[in-house]
N, C-alpha and C. Protein backbone atom coordinates (compact mmCIF):
# COMPACT_ATOMS: atom_id res chain seq x y z
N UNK A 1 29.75 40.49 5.68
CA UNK A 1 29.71 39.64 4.51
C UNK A 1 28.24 39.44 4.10
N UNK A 2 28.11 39.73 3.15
CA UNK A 2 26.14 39.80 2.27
C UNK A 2 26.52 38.35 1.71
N UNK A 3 25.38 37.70 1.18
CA UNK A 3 25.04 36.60 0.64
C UNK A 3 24.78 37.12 -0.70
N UNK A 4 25.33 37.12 -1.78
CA UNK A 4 25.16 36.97 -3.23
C UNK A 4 23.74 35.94 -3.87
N UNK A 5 22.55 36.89 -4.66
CA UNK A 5 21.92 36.76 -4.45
C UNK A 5 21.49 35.95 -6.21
N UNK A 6 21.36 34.98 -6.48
CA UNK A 6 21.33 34.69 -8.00
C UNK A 6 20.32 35.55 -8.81
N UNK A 7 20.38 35.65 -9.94
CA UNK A 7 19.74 36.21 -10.64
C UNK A 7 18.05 35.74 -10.57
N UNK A 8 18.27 35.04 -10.32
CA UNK A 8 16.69 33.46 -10.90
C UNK A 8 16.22 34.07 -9.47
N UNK A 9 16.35 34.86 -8.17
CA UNK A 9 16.00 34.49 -7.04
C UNK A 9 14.62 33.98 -6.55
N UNK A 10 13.83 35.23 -7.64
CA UNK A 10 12.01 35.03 -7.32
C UNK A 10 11.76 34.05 -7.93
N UNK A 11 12.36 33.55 -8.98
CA UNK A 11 11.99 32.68 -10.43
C UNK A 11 11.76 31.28 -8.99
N UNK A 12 13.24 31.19 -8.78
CA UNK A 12 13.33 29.92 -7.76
C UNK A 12 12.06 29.88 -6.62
N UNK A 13 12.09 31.21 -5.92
CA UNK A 13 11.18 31.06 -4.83
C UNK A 13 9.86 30.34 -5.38
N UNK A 14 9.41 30.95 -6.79
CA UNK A 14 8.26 30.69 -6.76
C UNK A 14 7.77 29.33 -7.50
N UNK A 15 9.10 28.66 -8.11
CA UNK A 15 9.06 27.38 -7.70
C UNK A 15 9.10 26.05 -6.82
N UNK A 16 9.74 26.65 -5.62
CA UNK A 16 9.83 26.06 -4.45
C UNK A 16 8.61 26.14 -4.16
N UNK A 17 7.63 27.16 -4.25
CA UNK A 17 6.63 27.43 -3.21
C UNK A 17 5.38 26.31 -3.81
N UNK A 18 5.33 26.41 -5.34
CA UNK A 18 4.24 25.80 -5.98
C UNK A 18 4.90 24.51 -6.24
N UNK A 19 5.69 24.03 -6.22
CA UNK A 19 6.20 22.47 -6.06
C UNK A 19 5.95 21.97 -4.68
N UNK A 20 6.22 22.59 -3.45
CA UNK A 20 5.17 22.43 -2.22
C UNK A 20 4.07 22.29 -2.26
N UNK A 21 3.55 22.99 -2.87
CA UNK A 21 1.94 23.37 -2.57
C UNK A 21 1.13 22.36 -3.49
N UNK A 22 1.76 22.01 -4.76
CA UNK A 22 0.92 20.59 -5.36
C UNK A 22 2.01 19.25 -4.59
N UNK A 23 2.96 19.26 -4.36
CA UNK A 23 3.44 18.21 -3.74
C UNK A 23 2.33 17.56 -2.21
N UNK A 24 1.73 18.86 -1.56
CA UNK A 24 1.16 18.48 -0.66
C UNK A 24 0.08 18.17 -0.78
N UNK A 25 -0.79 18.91 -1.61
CA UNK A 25 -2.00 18.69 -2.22
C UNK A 25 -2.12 17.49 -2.80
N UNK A 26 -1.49 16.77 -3.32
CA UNK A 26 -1.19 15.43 -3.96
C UNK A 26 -1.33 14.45 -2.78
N UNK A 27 -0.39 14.95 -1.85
CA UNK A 27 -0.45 13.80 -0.53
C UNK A 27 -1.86 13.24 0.06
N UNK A 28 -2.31 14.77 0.22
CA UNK A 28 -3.74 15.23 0.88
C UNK A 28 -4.06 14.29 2.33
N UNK A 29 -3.06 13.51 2.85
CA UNK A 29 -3.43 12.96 3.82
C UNK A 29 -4.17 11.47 3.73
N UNK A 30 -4.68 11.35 2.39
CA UNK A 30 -5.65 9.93 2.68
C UNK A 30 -4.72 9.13 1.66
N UNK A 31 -3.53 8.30 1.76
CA UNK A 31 -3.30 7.58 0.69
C UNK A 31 -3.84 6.10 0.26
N UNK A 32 -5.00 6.67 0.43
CA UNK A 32 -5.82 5.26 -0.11
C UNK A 32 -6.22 5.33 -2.00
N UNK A 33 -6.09 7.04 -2.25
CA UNK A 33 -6.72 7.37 -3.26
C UNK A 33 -5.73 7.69 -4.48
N UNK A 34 -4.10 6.94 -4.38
CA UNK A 34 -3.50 7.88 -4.93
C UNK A 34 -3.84 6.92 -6.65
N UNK A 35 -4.21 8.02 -7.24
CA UNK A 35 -4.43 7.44 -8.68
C UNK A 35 -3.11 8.07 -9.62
N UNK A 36 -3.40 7.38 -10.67
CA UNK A 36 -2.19 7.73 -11.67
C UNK A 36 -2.09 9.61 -11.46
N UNK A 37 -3.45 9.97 -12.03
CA UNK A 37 -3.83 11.76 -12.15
C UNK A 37 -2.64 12.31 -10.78
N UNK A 38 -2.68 11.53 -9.44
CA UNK A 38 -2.32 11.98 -8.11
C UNK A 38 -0.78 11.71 -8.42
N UNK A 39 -0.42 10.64 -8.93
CA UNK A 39 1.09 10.03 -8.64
C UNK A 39 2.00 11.38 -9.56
N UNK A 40 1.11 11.54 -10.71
CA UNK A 40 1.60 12.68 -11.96
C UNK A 40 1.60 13.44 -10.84
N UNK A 41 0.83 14.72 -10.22
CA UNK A 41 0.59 15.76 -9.51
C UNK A 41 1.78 15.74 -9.07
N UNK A 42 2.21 14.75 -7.74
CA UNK A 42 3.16 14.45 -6.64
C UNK A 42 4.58 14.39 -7.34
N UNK A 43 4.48 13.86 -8.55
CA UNK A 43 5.85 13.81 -9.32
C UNK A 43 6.19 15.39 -9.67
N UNK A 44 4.94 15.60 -10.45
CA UNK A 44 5.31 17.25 -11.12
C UNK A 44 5.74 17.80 -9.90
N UNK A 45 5.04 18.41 -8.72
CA UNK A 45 5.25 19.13 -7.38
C UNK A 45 6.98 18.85 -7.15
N UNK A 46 7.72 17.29 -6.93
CA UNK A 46 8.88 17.57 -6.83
C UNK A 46 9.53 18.05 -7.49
N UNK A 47 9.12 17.61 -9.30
CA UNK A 47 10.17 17.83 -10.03
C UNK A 47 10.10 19.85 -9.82
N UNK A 48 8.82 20.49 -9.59
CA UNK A 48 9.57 21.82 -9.50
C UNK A 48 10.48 22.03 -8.55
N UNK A 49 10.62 21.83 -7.21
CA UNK A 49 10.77 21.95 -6.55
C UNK A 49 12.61 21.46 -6.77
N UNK A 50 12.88 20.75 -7.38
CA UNK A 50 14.05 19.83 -8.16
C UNK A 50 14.51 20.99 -9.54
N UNK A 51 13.46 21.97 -9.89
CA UNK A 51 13.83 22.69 -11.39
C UNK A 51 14.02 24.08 -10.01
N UNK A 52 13.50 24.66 -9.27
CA UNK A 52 14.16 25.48 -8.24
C UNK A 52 15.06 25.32 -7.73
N UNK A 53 15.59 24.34 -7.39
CA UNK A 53 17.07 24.11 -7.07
C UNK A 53 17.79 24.03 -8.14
N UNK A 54 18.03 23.39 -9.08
CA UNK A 54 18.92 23.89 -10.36
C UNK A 54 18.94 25.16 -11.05
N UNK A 55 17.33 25.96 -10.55
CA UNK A 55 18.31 27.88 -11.15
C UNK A 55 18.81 28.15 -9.90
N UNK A 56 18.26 27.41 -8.87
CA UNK A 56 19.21 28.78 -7.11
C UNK A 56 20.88 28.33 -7.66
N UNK A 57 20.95 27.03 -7.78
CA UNK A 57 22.73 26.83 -8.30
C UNK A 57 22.93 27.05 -9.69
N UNK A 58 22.40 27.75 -10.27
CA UNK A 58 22.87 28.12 -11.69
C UNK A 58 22.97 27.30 -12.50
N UNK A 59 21.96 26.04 -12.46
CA UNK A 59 22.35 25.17 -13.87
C UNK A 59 21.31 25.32 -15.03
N UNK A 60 21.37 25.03 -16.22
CA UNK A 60 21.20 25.18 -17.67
C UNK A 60 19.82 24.05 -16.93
N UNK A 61 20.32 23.05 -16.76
CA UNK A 61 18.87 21.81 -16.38
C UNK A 61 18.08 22.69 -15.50
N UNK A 62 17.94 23.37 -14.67
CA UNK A 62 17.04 23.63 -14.01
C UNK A 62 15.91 24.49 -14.18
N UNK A 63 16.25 25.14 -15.50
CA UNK A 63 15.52 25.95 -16.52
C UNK A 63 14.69 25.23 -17.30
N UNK A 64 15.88 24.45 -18.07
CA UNK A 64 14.91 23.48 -19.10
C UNK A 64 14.23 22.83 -18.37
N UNK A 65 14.28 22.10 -16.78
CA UNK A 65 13.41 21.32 -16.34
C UNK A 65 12.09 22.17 -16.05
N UNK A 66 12.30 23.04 -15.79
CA UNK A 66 11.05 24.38 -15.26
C UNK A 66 10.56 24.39 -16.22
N UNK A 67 10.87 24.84 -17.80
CA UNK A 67 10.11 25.19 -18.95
C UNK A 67 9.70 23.33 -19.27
N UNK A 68 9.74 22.73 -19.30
CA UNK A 68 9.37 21.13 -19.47
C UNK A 68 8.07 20.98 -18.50
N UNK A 69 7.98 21.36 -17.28
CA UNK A 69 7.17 21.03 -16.32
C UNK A 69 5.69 21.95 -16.42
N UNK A 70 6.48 23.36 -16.58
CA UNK A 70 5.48 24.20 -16.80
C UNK A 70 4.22 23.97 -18.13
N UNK A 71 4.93 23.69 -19.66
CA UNK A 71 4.29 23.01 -20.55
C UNK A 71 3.58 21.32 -20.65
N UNK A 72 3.83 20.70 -19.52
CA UNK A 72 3.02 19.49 -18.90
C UNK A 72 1.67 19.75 -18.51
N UNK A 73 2.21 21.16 -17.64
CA UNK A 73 1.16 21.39 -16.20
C UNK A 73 -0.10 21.98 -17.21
N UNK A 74 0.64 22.75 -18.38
CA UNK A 74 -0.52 23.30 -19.31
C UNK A 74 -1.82 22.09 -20.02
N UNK A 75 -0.50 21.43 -20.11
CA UNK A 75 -1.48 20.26 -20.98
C UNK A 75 -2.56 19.91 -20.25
């Protein structure tokens, strides 16, 4: 039995990976410093990580949340 593999697969990975990677970076270990700029960071980091899980299960939100986050991160 193979595991069926979604279409989005890399799309997802590589939101999981960079919603980690500013989620942690945000933390950074000292929370003495968390400023608004940090609380945004730590929010964005989950919410990808939250828009990767809605394409691995195939939802319509987890796209629009990805394209929403991605045009933030630009700003």
């Amino acid at each position: 039995m193979t595991l069926k593999k979604p279409k989005t697969f890399w799309t997802c990975i590589v939101l999981f990976v960079v919603g980690a990677v500013i989620a942690v970076n945000a933390i950074g270990f000292d929370f003495s410093d968390f400023t608004h700029l940090a609380i945004f960071a730590l929010l964005t980091g989950i919410g990808f990580i939250v828009a990767g899980y809605g394409l691995w299960i195939m939802k319509k939100w987890g796209a629009i949340l990805a394209i929403i986050l991605s045009c933030l991160k630009l700003i």
